[in-house]
N, C-alpha and C. Protein backbone atom coordinates (compact mmCIF):
# COMPACT_ATOMS: atom_id res chain seq x y z
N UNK A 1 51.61 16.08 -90.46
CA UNK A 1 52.82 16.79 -90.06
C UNK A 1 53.88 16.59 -91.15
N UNK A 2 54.69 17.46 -90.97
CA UNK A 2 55.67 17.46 -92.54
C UNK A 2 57.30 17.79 -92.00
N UNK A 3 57.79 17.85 -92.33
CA UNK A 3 59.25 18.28 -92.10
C UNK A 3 59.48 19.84 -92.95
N UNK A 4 60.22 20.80 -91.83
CA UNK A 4 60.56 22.14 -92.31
C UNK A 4 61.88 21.67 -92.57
N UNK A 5 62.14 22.57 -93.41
CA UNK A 5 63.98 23.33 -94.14
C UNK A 5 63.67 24.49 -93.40
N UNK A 6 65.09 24.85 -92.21
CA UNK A 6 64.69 26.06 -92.27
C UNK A 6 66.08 27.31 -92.41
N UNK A 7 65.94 28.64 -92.54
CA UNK A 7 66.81 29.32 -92.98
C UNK A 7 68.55 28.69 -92.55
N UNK A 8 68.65 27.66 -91.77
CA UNK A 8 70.26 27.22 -91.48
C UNK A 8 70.71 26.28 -93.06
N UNK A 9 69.55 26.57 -93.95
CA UNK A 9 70.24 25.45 -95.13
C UNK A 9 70.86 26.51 -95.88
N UNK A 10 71.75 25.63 -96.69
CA UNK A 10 72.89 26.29 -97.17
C UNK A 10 73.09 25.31 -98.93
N UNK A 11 71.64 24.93 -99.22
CA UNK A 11 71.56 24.18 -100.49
C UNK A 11 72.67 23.01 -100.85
N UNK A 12 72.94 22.41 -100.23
CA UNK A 12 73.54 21.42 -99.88
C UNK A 12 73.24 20.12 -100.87
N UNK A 13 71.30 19.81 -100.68
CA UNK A 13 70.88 19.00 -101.50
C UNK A 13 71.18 17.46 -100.99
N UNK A 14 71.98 17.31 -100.03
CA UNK A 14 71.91 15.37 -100.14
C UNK A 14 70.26 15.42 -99.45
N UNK A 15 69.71 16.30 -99.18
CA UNK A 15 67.59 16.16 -98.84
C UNK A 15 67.19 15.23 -100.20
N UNK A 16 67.60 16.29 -101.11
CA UNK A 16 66.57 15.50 -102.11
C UNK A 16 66.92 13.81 -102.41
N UNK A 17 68.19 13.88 -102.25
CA UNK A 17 69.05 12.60 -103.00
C UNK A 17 68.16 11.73 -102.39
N UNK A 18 67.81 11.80 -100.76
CA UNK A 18 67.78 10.90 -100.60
C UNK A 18 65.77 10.68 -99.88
N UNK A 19 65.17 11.16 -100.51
CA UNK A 19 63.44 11.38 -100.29
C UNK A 19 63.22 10.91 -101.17
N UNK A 20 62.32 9.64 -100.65
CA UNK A 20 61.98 8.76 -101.75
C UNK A 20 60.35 9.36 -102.04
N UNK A 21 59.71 10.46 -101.92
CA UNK A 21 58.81 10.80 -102.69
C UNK A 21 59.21 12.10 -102.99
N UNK A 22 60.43 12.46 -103.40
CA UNK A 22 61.04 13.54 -104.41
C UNK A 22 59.93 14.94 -104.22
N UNK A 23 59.76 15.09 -102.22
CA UNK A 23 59.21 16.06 -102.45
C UNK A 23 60.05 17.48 -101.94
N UNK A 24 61.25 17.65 -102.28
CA UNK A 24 61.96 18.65 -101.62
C UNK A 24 62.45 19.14 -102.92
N UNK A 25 62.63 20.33 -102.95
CA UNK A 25 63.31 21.00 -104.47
C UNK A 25 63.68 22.36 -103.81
N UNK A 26 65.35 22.60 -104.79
CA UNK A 26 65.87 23.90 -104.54
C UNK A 26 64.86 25.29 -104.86
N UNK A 27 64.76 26.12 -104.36
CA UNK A 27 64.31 27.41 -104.06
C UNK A 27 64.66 28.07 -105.62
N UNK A 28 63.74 28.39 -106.54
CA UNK A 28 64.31 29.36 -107.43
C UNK A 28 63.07 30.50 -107.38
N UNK A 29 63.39 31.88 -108.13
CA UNK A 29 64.76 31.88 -108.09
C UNK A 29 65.62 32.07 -106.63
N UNK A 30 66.88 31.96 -107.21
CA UNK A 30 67.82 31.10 -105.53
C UNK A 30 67.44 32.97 -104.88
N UNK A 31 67.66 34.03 -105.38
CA UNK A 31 67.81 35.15 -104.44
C UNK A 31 66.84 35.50 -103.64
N UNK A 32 65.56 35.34 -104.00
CA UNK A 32 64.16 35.10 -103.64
C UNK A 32 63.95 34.33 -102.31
N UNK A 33 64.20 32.92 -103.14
CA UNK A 33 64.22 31.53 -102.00
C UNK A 33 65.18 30.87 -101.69
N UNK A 34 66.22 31.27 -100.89
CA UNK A 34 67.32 30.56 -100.86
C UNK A 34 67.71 29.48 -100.33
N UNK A 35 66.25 28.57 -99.77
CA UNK A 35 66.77 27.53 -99.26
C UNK A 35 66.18 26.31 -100.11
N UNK A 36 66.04 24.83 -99.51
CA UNK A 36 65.27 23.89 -100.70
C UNK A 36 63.79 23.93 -99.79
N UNK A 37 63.54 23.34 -100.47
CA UNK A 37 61.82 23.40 -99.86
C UNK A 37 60.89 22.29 -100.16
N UNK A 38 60.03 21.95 -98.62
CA UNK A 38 59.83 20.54 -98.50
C UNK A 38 58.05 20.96 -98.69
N UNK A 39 57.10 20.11 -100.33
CA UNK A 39 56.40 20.31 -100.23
C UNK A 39 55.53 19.54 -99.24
N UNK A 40 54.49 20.29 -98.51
CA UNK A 40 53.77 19.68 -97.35
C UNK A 40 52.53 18.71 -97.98
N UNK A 41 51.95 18.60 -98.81
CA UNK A 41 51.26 17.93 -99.57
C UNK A 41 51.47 16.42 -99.91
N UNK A 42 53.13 16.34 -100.21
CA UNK A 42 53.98 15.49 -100.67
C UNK A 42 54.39 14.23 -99.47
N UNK A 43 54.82 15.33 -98.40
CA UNK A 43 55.95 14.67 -97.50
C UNK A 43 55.27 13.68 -97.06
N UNK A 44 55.83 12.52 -96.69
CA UNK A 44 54.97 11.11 -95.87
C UNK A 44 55.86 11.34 -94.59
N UNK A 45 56.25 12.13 -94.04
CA UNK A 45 57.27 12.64 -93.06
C UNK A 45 57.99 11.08 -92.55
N UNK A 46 59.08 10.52 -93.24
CA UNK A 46 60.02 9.79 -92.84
C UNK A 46 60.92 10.12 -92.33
N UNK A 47 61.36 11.42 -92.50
CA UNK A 47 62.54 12.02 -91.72
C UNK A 47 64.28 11.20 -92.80
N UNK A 48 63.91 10.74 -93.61
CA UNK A 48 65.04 10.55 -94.13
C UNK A 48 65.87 11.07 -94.68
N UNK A 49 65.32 12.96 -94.47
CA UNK A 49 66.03 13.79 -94.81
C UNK A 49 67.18 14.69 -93.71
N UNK A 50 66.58 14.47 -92.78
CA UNK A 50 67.14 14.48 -91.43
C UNK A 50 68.61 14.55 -91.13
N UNK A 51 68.89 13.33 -90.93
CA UNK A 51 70.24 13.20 -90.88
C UNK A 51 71.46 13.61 -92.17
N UNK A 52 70.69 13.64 -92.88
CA UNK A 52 71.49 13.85 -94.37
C UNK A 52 72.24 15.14 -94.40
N UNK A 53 71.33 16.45 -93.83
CA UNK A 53 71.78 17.47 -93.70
C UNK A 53 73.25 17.65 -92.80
N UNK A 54 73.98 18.36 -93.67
CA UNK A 54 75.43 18.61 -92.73
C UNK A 54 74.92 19.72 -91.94
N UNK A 55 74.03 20.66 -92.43
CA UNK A 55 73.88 22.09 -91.62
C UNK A 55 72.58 21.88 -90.46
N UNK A 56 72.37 20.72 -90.71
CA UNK A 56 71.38 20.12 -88.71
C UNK A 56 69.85 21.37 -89.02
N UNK A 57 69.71 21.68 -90.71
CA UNK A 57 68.70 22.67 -90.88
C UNK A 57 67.13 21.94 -90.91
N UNK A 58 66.94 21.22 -90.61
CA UNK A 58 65.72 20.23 -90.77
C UNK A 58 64.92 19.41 -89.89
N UNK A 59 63.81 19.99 -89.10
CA UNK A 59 63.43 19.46 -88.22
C UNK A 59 62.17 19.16 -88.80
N UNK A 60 61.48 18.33 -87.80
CA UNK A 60 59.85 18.27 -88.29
C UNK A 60 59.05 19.79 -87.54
N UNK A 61 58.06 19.61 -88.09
CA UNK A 61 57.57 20.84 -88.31
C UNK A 61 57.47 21.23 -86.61
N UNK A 62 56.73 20.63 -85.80
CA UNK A 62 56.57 20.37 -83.87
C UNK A 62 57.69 20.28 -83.69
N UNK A 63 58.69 20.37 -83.78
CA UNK A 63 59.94 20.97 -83.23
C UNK A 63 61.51 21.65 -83.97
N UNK A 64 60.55 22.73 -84.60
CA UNK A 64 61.38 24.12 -84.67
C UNK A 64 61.89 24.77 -83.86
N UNK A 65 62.89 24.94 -83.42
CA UNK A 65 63.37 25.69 -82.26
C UNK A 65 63.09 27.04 -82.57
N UNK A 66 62.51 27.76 -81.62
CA UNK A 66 61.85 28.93 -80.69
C UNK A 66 63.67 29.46 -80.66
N UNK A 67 64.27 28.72 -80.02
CA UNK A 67 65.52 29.57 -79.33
C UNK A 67 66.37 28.36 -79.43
N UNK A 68 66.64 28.51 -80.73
CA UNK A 68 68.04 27.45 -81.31
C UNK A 68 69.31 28.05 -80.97
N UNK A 69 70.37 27.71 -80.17
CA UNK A 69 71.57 28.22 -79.53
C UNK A 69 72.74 27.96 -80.37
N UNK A 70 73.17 28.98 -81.13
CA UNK A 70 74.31 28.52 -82.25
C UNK A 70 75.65 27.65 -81.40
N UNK A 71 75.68 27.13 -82.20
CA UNK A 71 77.29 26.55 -81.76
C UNK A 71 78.69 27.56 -82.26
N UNK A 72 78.04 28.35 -83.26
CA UNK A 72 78.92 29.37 -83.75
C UNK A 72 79.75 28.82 -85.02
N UNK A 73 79.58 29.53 -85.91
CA UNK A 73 80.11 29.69 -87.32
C UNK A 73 78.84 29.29 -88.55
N UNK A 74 77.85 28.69 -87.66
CA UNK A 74 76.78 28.73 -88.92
C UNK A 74 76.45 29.66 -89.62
N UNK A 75 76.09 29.35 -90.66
CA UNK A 75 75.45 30.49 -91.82
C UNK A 75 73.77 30.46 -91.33
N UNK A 76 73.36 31.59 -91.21
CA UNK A 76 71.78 31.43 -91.80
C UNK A 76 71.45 32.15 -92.58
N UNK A 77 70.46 32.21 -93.49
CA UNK A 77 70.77 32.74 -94.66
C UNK A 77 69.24 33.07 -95.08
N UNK A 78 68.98 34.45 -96.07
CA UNK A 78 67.61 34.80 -96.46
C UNK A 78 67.41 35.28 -97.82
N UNK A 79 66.24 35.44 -98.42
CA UNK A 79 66.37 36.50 -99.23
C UNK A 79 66.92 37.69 -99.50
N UNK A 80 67.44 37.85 -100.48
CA UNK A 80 68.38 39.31 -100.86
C UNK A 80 67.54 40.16 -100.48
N UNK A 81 68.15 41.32 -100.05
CA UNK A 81 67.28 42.43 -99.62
C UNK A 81 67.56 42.61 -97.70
N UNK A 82 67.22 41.16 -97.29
CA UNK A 82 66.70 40.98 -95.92
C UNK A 82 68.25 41.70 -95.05
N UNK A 83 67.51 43.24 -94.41
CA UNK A 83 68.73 43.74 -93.73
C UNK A 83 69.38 42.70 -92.54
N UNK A 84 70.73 43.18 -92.18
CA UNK A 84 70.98 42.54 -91.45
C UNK A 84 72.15 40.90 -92.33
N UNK A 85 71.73 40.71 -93.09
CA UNK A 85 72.10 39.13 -94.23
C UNK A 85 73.02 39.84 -95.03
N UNK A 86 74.32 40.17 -95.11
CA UNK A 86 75.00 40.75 -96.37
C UNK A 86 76.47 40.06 -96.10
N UNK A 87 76.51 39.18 -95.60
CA UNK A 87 77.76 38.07 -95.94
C UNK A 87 77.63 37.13 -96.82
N UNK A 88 77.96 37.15 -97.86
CA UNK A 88 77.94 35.94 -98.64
C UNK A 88 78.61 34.83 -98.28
N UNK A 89 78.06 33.82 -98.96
CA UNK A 89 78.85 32.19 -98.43
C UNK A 89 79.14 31.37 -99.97
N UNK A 90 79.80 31.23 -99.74
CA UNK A 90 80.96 29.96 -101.02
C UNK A 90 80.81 29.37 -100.55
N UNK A 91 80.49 28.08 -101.05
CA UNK A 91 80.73 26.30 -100.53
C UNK A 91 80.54 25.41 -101.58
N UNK A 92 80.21 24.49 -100.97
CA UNK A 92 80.14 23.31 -102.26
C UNK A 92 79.25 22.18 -101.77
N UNK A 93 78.21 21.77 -102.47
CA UNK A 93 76.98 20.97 -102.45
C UNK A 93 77.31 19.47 -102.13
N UNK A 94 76.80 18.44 -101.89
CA UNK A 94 77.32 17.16 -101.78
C UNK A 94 77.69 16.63 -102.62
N UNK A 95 77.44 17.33 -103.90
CA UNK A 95 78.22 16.49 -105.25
C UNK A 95 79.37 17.23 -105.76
N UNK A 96 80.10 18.37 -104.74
CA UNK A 96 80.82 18.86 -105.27
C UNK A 96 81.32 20.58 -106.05
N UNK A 97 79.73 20.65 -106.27
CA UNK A 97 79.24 21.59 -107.16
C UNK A 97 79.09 23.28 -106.00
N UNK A 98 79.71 24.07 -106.94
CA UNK A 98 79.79 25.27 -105.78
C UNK A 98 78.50 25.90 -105.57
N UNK A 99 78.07 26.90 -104.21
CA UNK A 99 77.00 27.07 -103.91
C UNK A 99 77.64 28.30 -103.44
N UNK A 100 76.54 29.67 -104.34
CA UNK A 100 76.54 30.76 -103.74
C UNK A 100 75.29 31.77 -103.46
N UNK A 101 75.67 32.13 -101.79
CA UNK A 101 74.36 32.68 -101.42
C UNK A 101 74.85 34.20 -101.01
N UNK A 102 73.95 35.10 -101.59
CA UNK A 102 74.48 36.47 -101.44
C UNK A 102 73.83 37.20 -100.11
N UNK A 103 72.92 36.43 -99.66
CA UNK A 103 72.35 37.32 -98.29
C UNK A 103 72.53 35.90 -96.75
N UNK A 104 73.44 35.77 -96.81
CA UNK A 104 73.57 35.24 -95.05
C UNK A 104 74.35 36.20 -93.97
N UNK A 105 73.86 35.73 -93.15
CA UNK A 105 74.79 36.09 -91.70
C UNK A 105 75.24 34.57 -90.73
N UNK A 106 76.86 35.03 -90.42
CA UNK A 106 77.18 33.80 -89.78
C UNK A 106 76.89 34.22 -87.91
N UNK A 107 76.43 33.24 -87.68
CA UNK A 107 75.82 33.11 -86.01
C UNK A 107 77.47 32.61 -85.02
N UNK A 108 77.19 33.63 -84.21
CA UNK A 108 78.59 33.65 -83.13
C UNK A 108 77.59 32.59 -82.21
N UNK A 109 79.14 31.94 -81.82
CA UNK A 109 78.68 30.59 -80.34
C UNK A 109 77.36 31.36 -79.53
N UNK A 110 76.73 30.51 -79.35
CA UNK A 110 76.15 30.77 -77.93
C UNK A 110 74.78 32.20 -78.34
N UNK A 111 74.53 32.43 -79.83
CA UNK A 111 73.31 33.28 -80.05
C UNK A 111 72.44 32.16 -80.16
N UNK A 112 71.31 32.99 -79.72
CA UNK A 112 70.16 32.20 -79.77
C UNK A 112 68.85 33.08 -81.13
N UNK A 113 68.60 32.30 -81.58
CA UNK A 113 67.79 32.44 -82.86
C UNK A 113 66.50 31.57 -82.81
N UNK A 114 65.62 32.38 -83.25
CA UNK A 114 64.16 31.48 -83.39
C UNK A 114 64.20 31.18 -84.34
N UNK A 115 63.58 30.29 -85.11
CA UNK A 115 63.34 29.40 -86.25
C UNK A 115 62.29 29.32 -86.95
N UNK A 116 61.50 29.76 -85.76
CA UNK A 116 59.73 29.36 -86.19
C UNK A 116 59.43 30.17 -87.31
N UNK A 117 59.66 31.32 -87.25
CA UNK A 117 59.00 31.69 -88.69
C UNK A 117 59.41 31.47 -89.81
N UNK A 118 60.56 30.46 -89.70
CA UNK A 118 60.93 29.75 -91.19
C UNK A 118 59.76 28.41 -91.46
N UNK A 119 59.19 27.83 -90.68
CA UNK A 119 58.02 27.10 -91.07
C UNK A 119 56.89 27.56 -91.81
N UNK A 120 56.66 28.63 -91.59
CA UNK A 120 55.53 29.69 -93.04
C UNK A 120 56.03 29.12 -94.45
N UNK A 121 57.81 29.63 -94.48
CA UNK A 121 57.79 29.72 -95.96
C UNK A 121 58.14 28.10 -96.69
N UNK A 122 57.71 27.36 -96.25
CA UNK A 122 57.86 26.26 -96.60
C UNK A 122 56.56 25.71 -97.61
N UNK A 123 55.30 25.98 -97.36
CA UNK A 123 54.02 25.86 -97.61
C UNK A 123 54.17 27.42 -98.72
N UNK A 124 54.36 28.03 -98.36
CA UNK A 124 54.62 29.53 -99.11
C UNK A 124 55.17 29.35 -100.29
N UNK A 125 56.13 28.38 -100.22
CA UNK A 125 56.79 28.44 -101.42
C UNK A 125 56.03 27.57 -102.65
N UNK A 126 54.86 26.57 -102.27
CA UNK A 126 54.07 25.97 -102.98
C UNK A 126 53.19 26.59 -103.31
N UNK A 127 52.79 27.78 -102.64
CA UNK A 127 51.52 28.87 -103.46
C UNK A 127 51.85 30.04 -103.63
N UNK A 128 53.33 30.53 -103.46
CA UNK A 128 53.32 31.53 -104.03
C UNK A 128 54.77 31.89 -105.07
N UNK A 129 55.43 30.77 -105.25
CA UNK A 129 56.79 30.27 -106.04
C UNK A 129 56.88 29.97 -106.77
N UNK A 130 58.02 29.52 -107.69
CA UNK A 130 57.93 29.93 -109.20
C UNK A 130 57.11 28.32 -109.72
N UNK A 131 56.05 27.55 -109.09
CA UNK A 131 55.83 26.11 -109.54
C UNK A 131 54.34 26.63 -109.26
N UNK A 132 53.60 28.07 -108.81
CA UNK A 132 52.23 28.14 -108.05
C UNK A 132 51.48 28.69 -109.54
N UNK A 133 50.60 28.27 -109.15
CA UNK A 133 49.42 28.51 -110.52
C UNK A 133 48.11 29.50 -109.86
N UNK A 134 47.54 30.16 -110.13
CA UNK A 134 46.44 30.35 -109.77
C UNK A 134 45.27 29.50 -110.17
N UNK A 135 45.69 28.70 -110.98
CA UNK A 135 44.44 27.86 -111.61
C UNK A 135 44.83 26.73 -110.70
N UNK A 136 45.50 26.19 -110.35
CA UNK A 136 45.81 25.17 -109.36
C UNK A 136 44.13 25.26 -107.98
């Protein structure tokens, strides 16, 4: 079992700071993959990425919420293109450093959103992202 990132990240990054088998890495390119991404191969699932997150985007993989109930004002956020995502978000990473995502939508109190199919692109992003080989 592994731990998902799922579309509520907002590249934030204190994940990686603090995974001591350095298996989480930002999404490039960012418009493509806009979140970080936890390789499943890698993870020894400690969960020490868990709490780190300010955006609560990181569960283990057995409990993705089906019907996650916004508290309201979150971002969730996708690949460019993805209708529906055309608010951009400004912010700033845990070190400071600004973060911009051109395809989110912010979630009003009390919507409910599934999650689950953000667990695909997690594994996805190891075979089909800019680090996948076919010779692999």
């Amino acid at each position: 079992m592994t731990h998902i990132i799922t579309s509520l990240c907002l590249r934030d990054g204190g994940c990686v700071t603090v995974c001591p088998v350095e298996c989480i890495v930002p999404g490039k390119p960012q418009e493509e993959w806009p979140w970080f991404y936890i390789d499943p191969d890698t993870c020894i699932d400690c969960g020490a990425c868990v709490p780190e997150c300010p955006y609560s985007a990181i569960f283990p993989e057995d409990e993705v919420p089906s019907a996650y109930k916004a508290k309201g004002g979150e971002y969730q956020s996708m690949p460019v293109g993805t209708p529906g995502f055309d608010t951009p978000y400004d912010g700033t990473n845990h070190e400071g450093e600004p973060v911009h995502l051109e395809a989110t939508r912010i979630l009003a109190a009390g919507e409910v959103v599934d999650l689950t199919p953000d667990i695909a692109e997690n594994p996805r992003y190891y075979k089909e992202g800019p680090g996948y080989s076919a010779m692999d």
